[in-house]
C-alpha atoms as a PDB file:
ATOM      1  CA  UNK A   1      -7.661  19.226  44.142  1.00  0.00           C
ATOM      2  CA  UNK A   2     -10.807  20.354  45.922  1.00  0.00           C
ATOM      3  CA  UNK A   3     -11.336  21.285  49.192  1.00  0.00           C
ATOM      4  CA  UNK A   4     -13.529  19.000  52.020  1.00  0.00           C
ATOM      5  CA  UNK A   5     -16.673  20.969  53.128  1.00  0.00           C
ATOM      6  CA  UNK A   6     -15.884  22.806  55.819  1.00  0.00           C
ATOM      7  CA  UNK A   7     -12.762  24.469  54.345  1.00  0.00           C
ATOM      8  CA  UNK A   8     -14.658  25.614  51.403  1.00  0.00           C
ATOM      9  CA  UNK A   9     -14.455  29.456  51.282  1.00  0.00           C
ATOM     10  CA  UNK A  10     -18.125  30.725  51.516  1.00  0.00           C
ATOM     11  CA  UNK A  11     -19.945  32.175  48.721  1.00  0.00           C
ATOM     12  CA  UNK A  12     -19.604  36.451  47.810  1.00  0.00           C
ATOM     13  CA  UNK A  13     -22.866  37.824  48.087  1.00  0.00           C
ATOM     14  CA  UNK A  14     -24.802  38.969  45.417  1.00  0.00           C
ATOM     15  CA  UNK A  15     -25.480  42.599  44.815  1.00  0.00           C
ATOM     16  CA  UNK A  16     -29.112  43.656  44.813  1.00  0.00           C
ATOM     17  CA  UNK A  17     -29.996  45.319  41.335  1.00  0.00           C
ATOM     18  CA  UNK A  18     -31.061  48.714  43.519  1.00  0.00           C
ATOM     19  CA  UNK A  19     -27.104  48.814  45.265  1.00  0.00           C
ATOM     20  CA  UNK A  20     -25.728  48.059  41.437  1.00  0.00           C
ATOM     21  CA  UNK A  21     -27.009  51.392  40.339  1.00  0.00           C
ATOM     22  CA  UNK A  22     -26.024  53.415  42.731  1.00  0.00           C
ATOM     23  CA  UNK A  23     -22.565  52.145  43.037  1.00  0.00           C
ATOM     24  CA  UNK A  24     -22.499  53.259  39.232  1.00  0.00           C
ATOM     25  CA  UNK A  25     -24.119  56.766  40.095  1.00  0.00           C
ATOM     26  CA  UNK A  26     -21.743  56.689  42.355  1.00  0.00           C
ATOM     27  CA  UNK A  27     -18.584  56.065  39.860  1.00  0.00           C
ATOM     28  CA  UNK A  28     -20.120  58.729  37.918  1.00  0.00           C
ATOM     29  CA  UNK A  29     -20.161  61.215  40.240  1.00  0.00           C
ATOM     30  CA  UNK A  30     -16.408  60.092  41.388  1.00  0.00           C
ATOM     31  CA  UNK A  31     -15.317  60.404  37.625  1.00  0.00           C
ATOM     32  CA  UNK A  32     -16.674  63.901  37.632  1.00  0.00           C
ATOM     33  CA  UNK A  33     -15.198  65.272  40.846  1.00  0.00           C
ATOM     34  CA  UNK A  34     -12.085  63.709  40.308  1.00  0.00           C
ATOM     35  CA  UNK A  35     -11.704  65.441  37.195  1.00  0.00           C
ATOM     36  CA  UNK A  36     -12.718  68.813  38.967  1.00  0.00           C
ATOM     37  CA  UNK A  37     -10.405  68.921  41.720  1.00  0.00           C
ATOM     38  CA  UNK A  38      -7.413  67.784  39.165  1.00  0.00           C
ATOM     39  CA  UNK A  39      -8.443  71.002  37.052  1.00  0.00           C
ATOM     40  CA  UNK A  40      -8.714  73.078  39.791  1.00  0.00           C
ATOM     41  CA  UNK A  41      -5.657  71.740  41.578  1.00  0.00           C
ATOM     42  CA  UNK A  42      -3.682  72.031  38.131  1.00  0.00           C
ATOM     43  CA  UNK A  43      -4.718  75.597  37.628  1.00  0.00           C
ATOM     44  CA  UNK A  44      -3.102  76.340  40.994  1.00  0.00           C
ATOM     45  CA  UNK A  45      -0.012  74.638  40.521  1.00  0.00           C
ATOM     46  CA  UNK A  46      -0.659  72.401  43.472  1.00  0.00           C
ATOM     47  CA  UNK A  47       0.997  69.431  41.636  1.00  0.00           C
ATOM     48  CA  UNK A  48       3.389  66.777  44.330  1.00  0.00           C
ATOM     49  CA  UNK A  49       1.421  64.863  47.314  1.00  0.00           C
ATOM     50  CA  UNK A  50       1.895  66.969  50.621  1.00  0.00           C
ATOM     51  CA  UNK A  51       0.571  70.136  48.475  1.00  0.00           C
ATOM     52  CA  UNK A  52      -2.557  68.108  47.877  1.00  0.00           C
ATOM     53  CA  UNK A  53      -2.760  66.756  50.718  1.00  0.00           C
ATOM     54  CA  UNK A  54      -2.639  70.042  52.422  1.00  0.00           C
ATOM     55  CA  UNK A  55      -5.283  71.963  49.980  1.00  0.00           C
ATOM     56  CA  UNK A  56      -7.710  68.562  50.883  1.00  0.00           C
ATOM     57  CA  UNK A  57      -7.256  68.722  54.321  1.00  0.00           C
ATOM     58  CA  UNK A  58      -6.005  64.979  54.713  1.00  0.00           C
ATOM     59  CA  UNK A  59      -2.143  62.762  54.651  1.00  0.00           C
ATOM     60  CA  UNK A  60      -0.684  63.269  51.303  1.00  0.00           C
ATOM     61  CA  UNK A  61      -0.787  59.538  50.553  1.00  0.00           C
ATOM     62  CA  UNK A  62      -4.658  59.576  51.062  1.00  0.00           C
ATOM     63  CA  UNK A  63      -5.466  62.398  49.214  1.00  0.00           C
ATOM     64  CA  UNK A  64      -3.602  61.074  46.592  1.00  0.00           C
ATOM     65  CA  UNK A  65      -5.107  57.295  46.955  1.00  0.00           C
ATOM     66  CA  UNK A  66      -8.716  59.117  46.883  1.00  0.00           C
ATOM     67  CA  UNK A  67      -7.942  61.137  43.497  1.00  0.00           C
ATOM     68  CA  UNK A  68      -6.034  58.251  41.612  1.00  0.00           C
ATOM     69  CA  UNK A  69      -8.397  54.992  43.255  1.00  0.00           C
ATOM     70  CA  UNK A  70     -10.111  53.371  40.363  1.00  0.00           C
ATOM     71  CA  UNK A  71     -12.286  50.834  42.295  1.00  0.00           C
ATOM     72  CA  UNK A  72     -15.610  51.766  44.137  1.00  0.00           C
ATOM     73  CA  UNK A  73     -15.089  52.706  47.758  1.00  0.00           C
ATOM     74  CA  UNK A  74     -17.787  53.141  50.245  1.00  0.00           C
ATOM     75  CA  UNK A  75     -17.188  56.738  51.282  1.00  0.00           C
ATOM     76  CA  UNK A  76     -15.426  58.050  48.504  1.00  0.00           C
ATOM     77  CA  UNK A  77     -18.213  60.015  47.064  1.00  0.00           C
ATOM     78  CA  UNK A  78     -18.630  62.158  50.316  1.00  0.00           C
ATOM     79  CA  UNK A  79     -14.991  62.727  51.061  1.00  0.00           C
ATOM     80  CA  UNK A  80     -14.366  63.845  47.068  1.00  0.00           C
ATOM     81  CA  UNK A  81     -16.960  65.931  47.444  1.00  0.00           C
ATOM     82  CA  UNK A  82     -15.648  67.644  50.627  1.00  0.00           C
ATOM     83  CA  UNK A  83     -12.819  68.237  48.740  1.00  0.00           C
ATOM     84  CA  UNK A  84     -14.423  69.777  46.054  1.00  0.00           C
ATOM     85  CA  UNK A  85     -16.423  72.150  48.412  1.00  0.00           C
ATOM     86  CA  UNK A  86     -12.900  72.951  49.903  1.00  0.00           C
ATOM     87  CA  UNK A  87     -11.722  74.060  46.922  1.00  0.00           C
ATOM     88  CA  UNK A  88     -14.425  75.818  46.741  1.00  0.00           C
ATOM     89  CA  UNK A  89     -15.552  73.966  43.222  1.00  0.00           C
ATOM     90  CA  UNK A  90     -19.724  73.579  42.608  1.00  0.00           C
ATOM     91  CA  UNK A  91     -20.582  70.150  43.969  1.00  0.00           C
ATOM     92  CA  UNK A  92     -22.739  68.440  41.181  1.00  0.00           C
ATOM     93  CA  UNK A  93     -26.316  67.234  42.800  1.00  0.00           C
ATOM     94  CA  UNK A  94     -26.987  63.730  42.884  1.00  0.00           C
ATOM     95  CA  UNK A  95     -28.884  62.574  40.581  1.00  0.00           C
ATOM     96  CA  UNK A  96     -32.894  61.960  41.553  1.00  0.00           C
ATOM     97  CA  UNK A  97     -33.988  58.441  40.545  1.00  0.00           C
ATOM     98  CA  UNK A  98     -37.829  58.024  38.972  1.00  0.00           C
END
């Protein structure tokens, strides 16, 4: 069954080609700071959801969302790595595009 005209739902938009790589620099960086902070917070023995949330700085349940989220999130980058430099962990650079 198909849908008259005006109901149809309208169209995603395409990424450019430019936004596609950086959304996957992006997910690289993510991948790397995630796996920082868990290290770091591991070594600590900061381990249930309000004692992350308190050594992040934010709710438990978004600290929590931000180190377990597996989906690109506009954002995310700069708040892991605010985490990171609350930890006090080396922030990795960004990577410079040629």
């Amino acid at each position: 069954m198909s849908l008259p005209p005006d109901q149809i739902p309208p169209a995603k938009p395409k990424i450019s080609p430019e936004e596609r790589r950086r959304r996957a620099a992006d997910r690289l960086t993510m991948i790397r700071l995630k796996m920082a902070i868990g290290r770091e917070l591991d070594e600590r023995g900061i381990t249930t959801p309000a004692e992350i949330g308190a050594a992040l700085a934010m709710p438990p349940a978004e600290a929590t969302r931000l180190l377990t989220g597996h989906q690109w999130r506009e954002g995310a980058v700069e708040r892991l790595e605010a985490a990171a430099a609350r930890l006090g962990l080396q922030v990795p650079e960004a990577a410079s595009e040629d």
